[in-house]
Protein backbone atom coordinates (compact mmCIF):
# COMPACT_ATOMS: atom_id res chain seq x y z
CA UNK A 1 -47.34 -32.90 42.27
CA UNK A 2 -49.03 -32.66 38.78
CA UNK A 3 -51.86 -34.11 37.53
CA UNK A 4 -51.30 -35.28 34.22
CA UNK A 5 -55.11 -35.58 33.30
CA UNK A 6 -54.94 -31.65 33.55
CA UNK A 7 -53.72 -30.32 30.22
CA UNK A 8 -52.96 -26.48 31.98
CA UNK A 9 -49.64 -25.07 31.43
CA UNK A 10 -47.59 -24.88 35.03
CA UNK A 11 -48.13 -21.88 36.60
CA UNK A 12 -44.50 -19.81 36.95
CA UNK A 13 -44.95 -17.55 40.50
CA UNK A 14 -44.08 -14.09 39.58
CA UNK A 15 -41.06 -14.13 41.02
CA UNK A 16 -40.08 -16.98 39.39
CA UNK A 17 -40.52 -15.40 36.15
CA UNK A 18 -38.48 -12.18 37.10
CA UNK A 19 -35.03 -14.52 38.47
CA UNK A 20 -35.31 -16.01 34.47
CA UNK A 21 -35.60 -12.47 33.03
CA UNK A 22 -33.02 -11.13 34.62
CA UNK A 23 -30.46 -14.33 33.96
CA UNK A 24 -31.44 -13.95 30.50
CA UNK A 25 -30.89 -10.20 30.33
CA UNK A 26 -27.63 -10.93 32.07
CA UNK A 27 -26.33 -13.29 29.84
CA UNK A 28 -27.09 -10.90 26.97
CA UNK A 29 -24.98 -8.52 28.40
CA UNK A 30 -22.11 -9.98 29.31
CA UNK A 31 -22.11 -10.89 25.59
CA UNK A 32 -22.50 -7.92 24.61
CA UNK A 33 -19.47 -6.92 26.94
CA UNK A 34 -17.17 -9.67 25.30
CA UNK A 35 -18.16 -8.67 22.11
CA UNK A 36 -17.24 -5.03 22.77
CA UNK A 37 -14.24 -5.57 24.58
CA UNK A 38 -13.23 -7.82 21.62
CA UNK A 39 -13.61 -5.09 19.42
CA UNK A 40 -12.20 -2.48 21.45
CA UNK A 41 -9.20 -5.12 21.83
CA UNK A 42 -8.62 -5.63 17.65
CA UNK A 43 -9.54 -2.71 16.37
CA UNK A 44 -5.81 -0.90 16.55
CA UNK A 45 -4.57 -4.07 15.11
CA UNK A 46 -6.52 -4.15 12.34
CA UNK A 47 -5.40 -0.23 11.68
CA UNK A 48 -2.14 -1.18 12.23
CA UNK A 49 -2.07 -4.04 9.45
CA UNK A 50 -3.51 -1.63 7.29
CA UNK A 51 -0.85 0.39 7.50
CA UNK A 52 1.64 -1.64 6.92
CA UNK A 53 0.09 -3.09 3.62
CA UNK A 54 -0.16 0.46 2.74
CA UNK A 55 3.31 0.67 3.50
CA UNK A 56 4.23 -2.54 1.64
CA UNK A 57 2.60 -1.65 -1.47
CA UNK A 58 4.60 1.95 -1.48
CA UNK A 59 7.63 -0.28 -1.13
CA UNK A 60 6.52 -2.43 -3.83
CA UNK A 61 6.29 0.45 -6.10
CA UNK A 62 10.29 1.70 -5.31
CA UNK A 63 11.51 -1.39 -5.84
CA UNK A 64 10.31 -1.76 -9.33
CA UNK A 65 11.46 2.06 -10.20
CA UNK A 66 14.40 0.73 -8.76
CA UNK A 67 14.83 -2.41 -10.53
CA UNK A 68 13.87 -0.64 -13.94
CA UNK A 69 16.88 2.12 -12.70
CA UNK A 70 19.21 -0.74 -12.42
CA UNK A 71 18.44 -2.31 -15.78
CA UNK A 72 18.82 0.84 -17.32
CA UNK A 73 22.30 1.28 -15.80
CA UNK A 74 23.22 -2.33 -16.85
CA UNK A 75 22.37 -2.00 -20.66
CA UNK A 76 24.70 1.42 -20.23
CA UNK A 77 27.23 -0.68 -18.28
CA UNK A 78 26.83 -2.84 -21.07
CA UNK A 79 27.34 -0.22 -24.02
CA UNK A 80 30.23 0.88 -22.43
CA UNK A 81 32.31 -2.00 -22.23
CA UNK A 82 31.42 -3.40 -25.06
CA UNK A 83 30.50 -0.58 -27.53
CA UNK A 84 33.18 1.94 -28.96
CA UNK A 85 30.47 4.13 -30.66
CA UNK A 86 28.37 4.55 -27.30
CA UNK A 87 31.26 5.23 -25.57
CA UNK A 88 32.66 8.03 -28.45
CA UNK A 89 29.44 9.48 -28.14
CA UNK A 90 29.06 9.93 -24.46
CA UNK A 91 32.75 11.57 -24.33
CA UNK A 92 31.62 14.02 -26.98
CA UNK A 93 28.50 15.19 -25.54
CA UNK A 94 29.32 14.87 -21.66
CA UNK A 95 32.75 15.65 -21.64
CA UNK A 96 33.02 17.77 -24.52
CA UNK A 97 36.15 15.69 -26.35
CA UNK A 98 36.65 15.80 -29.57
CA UNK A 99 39.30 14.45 -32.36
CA UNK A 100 42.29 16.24 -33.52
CA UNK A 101 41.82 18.62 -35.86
CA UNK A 102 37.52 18.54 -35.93
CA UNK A 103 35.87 21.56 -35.07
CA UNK A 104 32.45 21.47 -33.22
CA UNK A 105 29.81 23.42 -33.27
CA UNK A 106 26.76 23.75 -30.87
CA UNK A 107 23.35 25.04 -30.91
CA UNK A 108 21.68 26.11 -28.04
CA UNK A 109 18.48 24.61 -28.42
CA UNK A 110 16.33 27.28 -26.32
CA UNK A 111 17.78 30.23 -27.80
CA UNK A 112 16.88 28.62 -31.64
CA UNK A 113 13.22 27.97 -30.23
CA UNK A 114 12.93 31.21 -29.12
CA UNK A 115 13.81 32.63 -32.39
CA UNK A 116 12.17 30.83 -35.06
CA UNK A 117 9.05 31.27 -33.00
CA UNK A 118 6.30 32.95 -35.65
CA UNK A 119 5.11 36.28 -35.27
């Protein structure tokens, strides 16, 4: 039993001191391990997530190029139910009509650039 008149520290036997070492180095790596396997675990998941938002954001980006291409097909929807001039104007250029008695003429725009290039 202790004295408690002597102010000493306890005295730890040397084996003693070697059993807590060890338990303490023990402990520290079966953290370690956790921690590891942890990582090891969530790792692929956090690639995979990143992936997808990568793939989410390209998706992102088609659907508004695709909802601009749809707006763009309604207004000409639009224009050509409800506008005789639009619609005069697409059957001349795209399907080459024209009235009775006009006579059209067409310019090939290349050939024209190529000659009034200067020399």
């Amino acid at each position: 039993m202790r004295d408690f008149a002597d102010d000493s520290p306890p005295v730890r036997s040397a084996q003693g001191g070697l059993v807590h070492f060890m338990v303490k180095t023990m402990k520290l790596i079966v953290a370690l391990s956790v921690v590891v396997i942890a990582v090891a675990i969530f790792i692929p998941e956090f690639r995979q997530m990143e992936d997808i938002k990568r793939h989410n954001a390209g998706l992102d980006q088609m659907l508004t190029t695709e909802k601009r291409k749809l707006a763009e097909q309604s207004r000409k929807l639009d224009y050509l139910r409800n506008d005789p001039a639009y619609v005069e104007i697409i059957a001349r250029d795209r399907l080459d009509m024209m009235r009775p008695g006009e006579t059209i003429f067409r310019f090939d725009p290349a050939a024209t650039t190529a000659n009034s290039a200067p020399r």
